[in-house]
Structures are given as structure tokens and as C-alpha cells.
Protein backbone atom coordinates (compact mmCIF):
# COMPACT_ATOMS: atom_id res chain seq x y z
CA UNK A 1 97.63 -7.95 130.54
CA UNK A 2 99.87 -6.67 127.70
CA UNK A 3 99.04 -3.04 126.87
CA UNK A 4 101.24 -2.10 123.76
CA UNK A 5 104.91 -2.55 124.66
CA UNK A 6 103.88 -2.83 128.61
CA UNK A 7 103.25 -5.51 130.39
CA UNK A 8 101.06 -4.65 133.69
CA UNK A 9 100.73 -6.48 136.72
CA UNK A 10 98.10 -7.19 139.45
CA UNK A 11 98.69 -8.06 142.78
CA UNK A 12 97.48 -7.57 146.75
CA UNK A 13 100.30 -5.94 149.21
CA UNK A 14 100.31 -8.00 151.96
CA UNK A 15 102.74 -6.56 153.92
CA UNK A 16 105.21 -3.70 153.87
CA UNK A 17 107.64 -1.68 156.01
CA UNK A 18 108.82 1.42 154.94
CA UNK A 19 113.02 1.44 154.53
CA UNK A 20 113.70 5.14 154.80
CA UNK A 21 112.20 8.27 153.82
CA UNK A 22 114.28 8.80 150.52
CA UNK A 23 112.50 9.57 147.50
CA UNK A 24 111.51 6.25 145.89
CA UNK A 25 112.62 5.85 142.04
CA UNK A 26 108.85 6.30 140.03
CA UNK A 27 109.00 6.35 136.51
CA UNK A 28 109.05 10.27 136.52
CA UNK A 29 112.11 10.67 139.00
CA UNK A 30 113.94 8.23 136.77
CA UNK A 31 113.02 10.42 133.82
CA UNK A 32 114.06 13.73 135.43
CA UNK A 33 116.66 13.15 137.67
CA UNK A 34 118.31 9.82 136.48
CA UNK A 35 117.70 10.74 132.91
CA UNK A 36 116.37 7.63 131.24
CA UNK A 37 115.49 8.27 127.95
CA UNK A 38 111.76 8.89 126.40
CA UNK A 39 111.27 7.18 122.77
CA UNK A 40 110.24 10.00 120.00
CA UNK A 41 106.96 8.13 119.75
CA UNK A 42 105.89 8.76 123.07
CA UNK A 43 103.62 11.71 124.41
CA UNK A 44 106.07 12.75 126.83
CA UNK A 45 109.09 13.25 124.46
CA UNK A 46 110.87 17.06 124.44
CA UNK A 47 113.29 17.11 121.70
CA UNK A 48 116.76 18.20 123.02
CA UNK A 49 117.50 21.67 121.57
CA UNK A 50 120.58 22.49 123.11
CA UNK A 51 123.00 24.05 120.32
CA UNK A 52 126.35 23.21 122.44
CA UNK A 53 127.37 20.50 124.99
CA UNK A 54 129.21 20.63 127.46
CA UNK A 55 132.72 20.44 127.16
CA UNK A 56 133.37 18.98 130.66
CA UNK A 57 134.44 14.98 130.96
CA UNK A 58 132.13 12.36 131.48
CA UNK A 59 132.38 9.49 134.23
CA UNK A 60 130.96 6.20 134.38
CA UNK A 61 130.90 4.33 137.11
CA UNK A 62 132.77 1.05 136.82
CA UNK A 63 130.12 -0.92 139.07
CA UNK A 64 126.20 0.21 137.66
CA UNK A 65 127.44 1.64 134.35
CA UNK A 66 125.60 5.11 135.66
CA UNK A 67 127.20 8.11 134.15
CA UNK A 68 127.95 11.32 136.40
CA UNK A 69 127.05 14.32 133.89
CA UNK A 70 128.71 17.53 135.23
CA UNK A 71 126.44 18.87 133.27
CA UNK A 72 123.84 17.48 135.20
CA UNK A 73 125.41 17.80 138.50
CA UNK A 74 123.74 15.18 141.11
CA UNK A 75 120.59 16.26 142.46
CA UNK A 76 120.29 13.50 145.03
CA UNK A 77 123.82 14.05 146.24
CA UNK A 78 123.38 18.31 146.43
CA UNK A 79 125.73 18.74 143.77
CA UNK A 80 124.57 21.48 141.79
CA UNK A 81 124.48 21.02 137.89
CA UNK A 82 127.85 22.87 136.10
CA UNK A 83 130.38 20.59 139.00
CA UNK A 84 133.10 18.98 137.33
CA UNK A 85 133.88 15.23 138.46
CA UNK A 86 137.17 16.29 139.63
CA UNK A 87 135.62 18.94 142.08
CA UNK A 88 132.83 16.46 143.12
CA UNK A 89 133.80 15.82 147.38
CA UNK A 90 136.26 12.82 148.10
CA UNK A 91 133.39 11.23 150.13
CA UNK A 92 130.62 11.03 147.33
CA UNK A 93 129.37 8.09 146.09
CA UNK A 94 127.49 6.93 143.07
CA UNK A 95 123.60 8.25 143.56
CA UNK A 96 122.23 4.52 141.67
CA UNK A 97 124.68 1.57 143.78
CA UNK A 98 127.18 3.61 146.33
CA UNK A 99 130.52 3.14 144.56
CA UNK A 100 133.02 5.35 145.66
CA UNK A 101 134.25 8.26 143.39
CA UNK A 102 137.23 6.22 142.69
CA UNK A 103 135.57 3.80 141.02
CA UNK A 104 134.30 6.09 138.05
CA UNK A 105 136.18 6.07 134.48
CA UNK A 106 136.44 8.91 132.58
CA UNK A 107 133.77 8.47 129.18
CA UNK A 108 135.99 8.68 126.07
């Protein structure tokens, strides 16, 4: 069934086991915490009135093309928004596929 721009599907569960007790990615989380982007259009959309970014670097990891935002911090990793990359722990990994912290590139 095509509803707009959406396409929804219909199915039975069969069978399922449940992996771990991590907070699964729903539209929502990936909205507030991986911050995917809401379209103008939609109901949802909060215009972005921040007068100044931040000046802090960027990183993108190499691997998923995710994008550390010190800004941001990393909520699923306990790192609290204002933490610059470089004072991120050696052991941290990307939140979205595990790479290590050395696999990030600083965003021109």
C-alpha cells in the first residue's frame, strides 16, 4: 500500500528472539539521537534557530559515513554534548557500525 511517499508493509511475526536490551533504532530515536533530518513539509519539522555553530571539528567515520558532532556529544556512548573528538576515550567506537576512533576523518 503506497501512502504518499511511504510505502507500508504487512506481515505476521512468526518468530523472534530478542538480541539484547539496547534501545532499538524507531523512527523517533533516529530523529533525536542519530539526527536524521525532517523535510520542511512535514508536521514534525522545528526550524533550526541557532545563531552560531559550533566551532569545534567534525569527524566522519571512514566505515558508515556517520558523523561524530561534538556538538552533539554521543548519547548512546555517555559522552555528554560540548566533547571534542580529540577528548572522546581511546576505546570508543562509532555508536551506528563499531569502528574504532581511529577510523574517523576530520569533516573539512
Amino acid at each position: 500500500m503506497d501512502v504518499g511517499t511511504h510505502t507500508i508493509f504487512v506481515g505476521e511475526i512468526i518468530d523472534a528472539d530478542i538480541l539484547n536490551e539496547k534501545t532499538c533504532l524507531t523512527y523517533g530515536y533516529y530523529q533525536k539521537v542519530k539526527r536524521g533530518t525532517t523535510p520542511r513539509t512535514a508536521p514534525s519539522y522545528i526550524e533550526n534557530t541557532k545563531e552560531a555553530m559550533s566551532r569545534m571539528d567534525k569527524y566522519k567515520c571512514s566505515l558508515c559515513g556517520w558523523i561524530y558532532d561534538p556538538e552533539l556529544g554521543d548519547q548512546d556512548g555517555g559522552i555528554p554534548p560540548g566533547t571534542p573528538f580529540e577528548k572522546l576515550p581511546d576505546d570508543w567506537v562509532c555508536p551506528v557500525c563499531g569502528a574504532a576512533k581511529d577510523q574517523f576523518e576530520k569533516v573539512e
